[in-house]
N, C-alpha and C. Protein backbone atom coordinates (compact mmCIF):
# COMPACT_ATOMS: atom_id res chain seq x y z
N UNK A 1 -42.14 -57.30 -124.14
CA UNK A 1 -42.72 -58.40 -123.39
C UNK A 1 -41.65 -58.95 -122.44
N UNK A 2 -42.17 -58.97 -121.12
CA UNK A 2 -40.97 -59.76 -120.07
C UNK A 2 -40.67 -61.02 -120.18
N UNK A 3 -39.72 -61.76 -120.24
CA UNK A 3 -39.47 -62.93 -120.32
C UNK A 3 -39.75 -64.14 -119.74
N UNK A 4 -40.54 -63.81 -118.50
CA UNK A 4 -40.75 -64.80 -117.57
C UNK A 4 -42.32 -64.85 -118.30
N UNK A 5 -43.02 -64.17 -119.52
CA UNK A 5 -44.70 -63.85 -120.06
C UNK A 5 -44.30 -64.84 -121.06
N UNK A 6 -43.40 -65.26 -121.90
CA UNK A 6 -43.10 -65.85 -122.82
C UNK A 6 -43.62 -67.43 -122.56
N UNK A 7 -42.86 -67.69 -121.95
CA UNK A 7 -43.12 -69.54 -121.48
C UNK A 7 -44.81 -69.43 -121.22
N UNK A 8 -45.42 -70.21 -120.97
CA UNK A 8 -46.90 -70.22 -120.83
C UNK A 8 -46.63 -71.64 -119.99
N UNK A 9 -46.14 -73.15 -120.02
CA UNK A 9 -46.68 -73.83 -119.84
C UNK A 9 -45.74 -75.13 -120.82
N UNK A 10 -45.45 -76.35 -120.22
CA UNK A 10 -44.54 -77.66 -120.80
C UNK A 10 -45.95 -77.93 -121.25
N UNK A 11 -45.52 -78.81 -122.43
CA UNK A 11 -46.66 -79.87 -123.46
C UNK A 11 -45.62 -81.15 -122.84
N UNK A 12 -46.90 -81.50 -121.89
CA UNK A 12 -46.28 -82.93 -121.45
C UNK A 12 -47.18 -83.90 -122.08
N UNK A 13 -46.90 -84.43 -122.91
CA UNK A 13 -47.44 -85.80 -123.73
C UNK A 13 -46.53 -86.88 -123.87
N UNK A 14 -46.88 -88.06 -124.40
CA UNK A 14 -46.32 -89.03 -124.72
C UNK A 14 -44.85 -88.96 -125.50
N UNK A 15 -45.33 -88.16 -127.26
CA UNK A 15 -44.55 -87.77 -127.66
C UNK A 15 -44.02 -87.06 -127.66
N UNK A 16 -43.88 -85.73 -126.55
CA UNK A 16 -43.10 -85.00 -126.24
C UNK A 16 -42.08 -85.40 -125.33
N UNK A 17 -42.54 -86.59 -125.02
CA UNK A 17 -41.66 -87.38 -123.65
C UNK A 17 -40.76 -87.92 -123.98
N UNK A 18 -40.90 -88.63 -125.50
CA UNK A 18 -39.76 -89.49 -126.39
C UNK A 18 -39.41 -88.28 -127.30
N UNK A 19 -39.21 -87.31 -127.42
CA UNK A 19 -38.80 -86.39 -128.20
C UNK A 19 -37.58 -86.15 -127.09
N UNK A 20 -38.21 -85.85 -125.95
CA UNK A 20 -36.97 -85.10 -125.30
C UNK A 20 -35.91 -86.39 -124.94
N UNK A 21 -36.10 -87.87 -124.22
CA UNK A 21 -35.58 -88.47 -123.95
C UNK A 21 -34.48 -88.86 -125.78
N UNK A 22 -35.32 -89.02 -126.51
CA UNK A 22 -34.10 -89.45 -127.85
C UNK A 22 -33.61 -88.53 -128.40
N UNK A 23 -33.82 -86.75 -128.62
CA UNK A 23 -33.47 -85.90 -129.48
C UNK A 23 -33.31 -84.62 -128.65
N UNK A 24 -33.51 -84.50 -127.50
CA UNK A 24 -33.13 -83.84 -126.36
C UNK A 24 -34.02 -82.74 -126.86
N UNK A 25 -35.34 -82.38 -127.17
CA UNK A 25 -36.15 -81.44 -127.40
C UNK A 25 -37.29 -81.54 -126.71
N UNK A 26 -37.74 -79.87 -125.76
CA UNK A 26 -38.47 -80.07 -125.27
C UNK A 26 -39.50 -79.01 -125.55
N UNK A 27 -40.50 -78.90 -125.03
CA UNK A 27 -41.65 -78.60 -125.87
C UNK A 27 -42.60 -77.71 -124.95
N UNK A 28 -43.21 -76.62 -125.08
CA UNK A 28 -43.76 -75.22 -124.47
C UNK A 28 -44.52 -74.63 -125.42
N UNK A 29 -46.09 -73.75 -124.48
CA UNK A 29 -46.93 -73.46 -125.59
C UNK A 29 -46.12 -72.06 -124.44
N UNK A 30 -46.23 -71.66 -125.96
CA UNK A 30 -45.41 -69.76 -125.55
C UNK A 30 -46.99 -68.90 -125.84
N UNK A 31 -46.83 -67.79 -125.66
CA UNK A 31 -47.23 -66.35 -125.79
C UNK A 31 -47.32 -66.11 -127.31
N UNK A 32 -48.46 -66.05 -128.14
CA UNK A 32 -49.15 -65.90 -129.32
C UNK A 32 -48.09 -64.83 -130.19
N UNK A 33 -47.79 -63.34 -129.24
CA UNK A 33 -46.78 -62.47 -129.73
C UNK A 33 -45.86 -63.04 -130.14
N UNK A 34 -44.80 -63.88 -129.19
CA UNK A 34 -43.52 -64.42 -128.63
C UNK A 34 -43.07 -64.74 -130.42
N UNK A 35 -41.50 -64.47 -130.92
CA UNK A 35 -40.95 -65.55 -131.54
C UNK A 35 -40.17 -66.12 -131.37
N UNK A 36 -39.06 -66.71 -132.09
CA UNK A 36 -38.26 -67.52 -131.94
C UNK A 36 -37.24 -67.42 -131.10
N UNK A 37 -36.54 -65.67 -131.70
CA UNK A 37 -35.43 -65.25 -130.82
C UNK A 37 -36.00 -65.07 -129.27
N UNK A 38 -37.48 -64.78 -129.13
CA UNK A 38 -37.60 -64.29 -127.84
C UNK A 38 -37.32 -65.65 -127.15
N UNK A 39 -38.01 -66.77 -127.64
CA UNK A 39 -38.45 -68.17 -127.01
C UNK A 39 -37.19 -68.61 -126.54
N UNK A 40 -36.22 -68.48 -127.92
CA UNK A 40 -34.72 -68.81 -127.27
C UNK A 40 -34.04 -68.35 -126.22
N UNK A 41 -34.62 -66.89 -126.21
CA UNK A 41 -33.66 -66.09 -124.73
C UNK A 41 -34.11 -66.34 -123.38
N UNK A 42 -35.54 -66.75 -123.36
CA UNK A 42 -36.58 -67.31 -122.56
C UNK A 42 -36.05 -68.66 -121.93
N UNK A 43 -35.84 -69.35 -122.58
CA UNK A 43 -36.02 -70.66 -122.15
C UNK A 43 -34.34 -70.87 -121.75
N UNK A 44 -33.13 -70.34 -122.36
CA UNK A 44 -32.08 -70.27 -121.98
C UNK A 44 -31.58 -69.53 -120.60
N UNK A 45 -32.35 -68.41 -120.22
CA UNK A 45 -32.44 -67.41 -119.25
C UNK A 45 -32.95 -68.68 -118.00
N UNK A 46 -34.36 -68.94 -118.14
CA UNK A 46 -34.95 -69.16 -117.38
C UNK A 46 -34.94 -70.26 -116.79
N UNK A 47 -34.11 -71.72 -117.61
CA UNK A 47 -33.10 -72.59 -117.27
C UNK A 47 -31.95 -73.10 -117.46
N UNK A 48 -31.32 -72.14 -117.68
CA UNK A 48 -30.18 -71.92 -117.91
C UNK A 48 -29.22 -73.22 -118.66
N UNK A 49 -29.98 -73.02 -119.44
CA UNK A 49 -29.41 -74.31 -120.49
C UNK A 49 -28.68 -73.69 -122.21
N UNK A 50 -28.20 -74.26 -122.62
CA UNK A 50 -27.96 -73.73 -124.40
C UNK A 50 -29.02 -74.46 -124.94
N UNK A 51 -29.35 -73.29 -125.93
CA UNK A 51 -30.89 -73.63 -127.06
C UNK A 51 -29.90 -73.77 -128.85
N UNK A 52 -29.57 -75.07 -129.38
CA UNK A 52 -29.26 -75.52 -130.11
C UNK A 52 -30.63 -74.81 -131.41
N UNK A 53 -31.71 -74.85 -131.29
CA UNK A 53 -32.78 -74.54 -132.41
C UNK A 53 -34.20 -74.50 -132.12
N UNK A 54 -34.84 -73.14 -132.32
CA UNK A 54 -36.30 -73.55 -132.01
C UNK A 54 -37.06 -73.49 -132.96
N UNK A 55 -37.99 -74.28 -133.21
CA UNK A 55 -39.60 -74.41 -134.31
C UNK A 55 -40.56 -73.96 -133.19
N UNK A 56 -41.19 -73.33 -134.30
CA UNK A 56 -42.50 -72.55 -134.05
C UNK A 56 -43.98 -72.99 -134.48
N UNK A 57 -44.84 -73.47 -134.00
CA UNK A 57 -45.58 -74.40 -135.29
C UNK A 57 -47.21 -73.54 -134.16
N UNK A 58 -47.90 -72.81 -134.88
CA UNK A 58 -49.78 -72.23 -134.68
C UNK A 58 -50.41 -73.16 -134.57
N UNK A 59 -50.74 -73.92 -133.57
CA UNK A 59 -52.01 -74.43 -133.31
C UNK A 59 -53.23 -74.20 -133.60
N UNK A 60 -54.41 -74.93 -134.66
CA UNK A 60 -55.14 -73.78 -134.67
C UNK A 60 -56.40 -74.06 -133.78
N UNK A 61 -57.13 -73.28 -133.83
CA UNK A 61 -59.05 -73.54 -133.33
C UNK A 61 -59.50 -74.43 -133.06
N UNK A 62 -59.93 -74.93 -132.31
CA UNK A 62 -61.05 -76.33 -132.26
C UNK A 62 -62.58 -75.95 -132.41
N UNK A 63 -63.13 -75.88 -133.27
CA UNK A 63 -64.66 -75.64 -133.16
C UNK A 63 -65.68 -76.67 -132.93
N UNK A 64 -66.84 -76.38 -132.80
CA UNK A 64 -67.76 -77.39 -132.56
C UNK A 64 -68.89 -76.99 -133.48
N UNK A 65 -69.74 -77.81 -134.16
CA UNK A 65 -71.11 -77.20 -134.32
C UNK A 65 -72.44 -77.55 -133.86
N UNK A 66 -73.56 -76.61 -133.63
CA UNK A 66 -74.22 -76.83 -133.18
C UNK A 66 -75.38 -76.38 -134.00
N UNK A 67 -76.16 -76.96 -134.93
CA UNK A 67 -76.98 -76.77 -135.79
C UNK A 67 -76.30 -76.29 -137.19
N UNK A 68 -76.74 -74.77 -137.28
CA UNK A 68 -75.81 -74.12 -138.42
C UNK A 68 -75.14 -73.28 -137.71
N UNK A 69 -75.17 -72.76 -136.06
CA UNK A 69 -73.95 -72.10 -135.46
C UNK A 69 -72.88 -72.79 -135.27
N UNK A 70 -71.60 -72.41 -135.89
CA UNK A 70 -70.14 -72.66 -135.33
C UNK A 70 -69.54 -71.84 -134.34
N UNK A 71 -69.05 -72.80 -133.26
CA UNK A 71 -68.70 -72.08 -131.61
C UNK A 71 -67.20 -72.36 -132.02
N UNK A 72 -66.25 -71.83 -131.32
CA UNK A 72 -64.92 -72.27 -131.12
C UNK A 72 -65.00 -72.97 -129.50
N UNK A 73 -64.25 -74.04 -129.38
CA UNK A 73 -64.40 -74.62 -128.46
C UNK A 73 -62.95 -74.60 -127.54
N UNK A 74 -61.44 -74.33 -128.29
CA UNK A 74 -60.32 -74.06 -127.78
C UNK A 74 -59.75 -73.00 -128.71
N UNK A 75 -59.19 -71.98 -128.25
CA UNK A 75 -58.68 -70.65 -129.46
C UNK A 75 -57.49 -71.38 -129.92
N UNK A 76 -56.70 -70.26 -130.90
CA UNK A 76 -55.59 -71.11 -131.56
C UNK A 76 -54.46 -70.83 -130.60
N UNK A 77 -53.65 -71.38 -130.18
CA UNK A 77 -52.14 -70.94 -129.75
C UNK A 77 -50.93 -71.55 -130.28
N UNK A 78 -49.95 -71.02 -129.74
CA UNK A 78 -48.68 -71.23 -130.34
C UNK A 78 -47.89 -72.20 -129.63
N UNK A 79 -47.06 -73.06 -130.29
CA UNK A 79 -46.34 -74.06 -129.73
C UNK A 79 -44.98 -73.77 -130.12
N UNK A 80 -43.76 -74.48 -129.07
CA UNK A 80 -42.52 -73.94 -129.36
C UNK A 80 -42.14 -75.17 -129.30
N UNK A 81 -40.92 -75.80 -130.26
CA UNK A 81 -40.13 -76.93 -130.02
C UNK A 81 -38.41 -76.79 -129.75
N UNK A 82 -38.41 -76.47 -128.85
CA UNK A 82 -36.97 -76.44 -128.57
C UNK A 82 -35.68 -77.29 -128.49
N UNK A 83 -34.76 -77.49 -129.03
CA UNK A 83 -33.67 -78.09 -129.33
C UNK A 83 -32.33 -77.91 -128.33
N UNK A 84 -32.45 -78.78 -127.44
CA UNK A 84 -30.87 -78.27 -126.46
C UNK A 84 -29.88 -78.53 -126.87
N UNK A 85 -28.59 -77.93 -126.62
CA UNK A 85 -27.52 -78.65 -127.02
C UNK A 85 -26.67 -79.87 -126.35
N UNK A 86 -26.28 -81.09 -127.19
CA UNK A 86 -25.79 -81.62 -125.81
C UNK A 86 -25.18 -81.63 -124.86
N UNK A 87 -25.62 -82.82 -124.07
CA UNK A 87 -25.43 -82.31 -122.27
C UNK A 87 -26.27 -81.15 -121.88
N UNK A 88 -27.24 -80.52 -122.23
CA UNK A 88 -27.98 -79.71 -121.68
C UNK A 88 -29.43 -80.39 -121.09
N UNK A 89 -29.73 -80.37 -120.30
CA UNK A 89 -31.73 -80.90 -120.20
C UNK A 89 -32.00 -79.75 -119.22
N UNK A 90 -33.65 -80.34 -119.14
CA UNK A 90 -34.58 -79.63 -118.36
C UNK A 90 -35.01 -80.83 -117.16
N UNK A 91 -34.84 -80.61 -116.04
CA UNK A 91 -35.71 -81.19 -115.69
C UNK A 91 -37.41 -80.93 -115.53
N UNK A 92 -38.30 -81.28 -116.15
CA UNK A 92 -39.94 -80.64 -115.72
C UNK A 92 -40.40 -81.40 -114.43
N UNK A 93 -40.40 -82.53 -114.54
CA UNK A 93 -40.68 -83.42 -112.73
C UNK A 93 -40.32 -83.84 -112.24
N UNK A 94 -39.31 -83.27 -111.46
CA UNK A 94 -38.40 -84.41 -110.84
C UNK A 94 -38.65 -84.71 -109.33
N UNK A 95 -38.53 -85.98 -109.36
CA UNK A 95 -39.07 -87.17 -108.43
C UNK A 95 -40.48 -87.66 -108.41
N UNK A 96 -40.99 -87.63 -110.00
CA UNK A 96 -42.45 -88.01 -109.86
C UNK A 96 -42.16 -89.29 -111.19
């Protein structure tokens, strides 16, 4: 898998916002394959930062029902929590 397939996408939320500002961890839904070592070489490569530790945590399914059929309404994916070392960041928006 190429490394630039790994990253998918920042989880910009609230608490991902105070995660990174107090504990310098920032947060990416990766590639379902992807693990840890890949996520680490990924995210170090691709902003050239040091990766102190990453968690891996499966998101799962969202379903809905509709009578006695159950639909899935979002599939499961994978989330990455990444740990920089200090003095390292990301910027994701800068000047917004």
């Amino acid at each position: 898998m190429h490394i630039y397939e790994i990253l998918k996408r920042p989880i910009v939320t609230e608490k991902t916002m105070i995660a990174t500002d107090e504990q310098n961890r920032v947060t990416f839904e990766v590639d379902l394959r992807a693990n840890k070592l890949q996520v680490k070489e990924a995210v170090a490569t691709a902003f050239k930062v040091n990766v102190v530790d990453v968690h891996i945590l499966m998101m799962p399914a969202k379903t809905a029902r509709r009578g006695k059929q159950i639909r899935i309404r979002q599939t499961k994916w994978k989330k990455a929590v990444v740990t920089l070392a200090p003095g390292s960041s990301i910027q994701l928006f800068e000047g917004v």
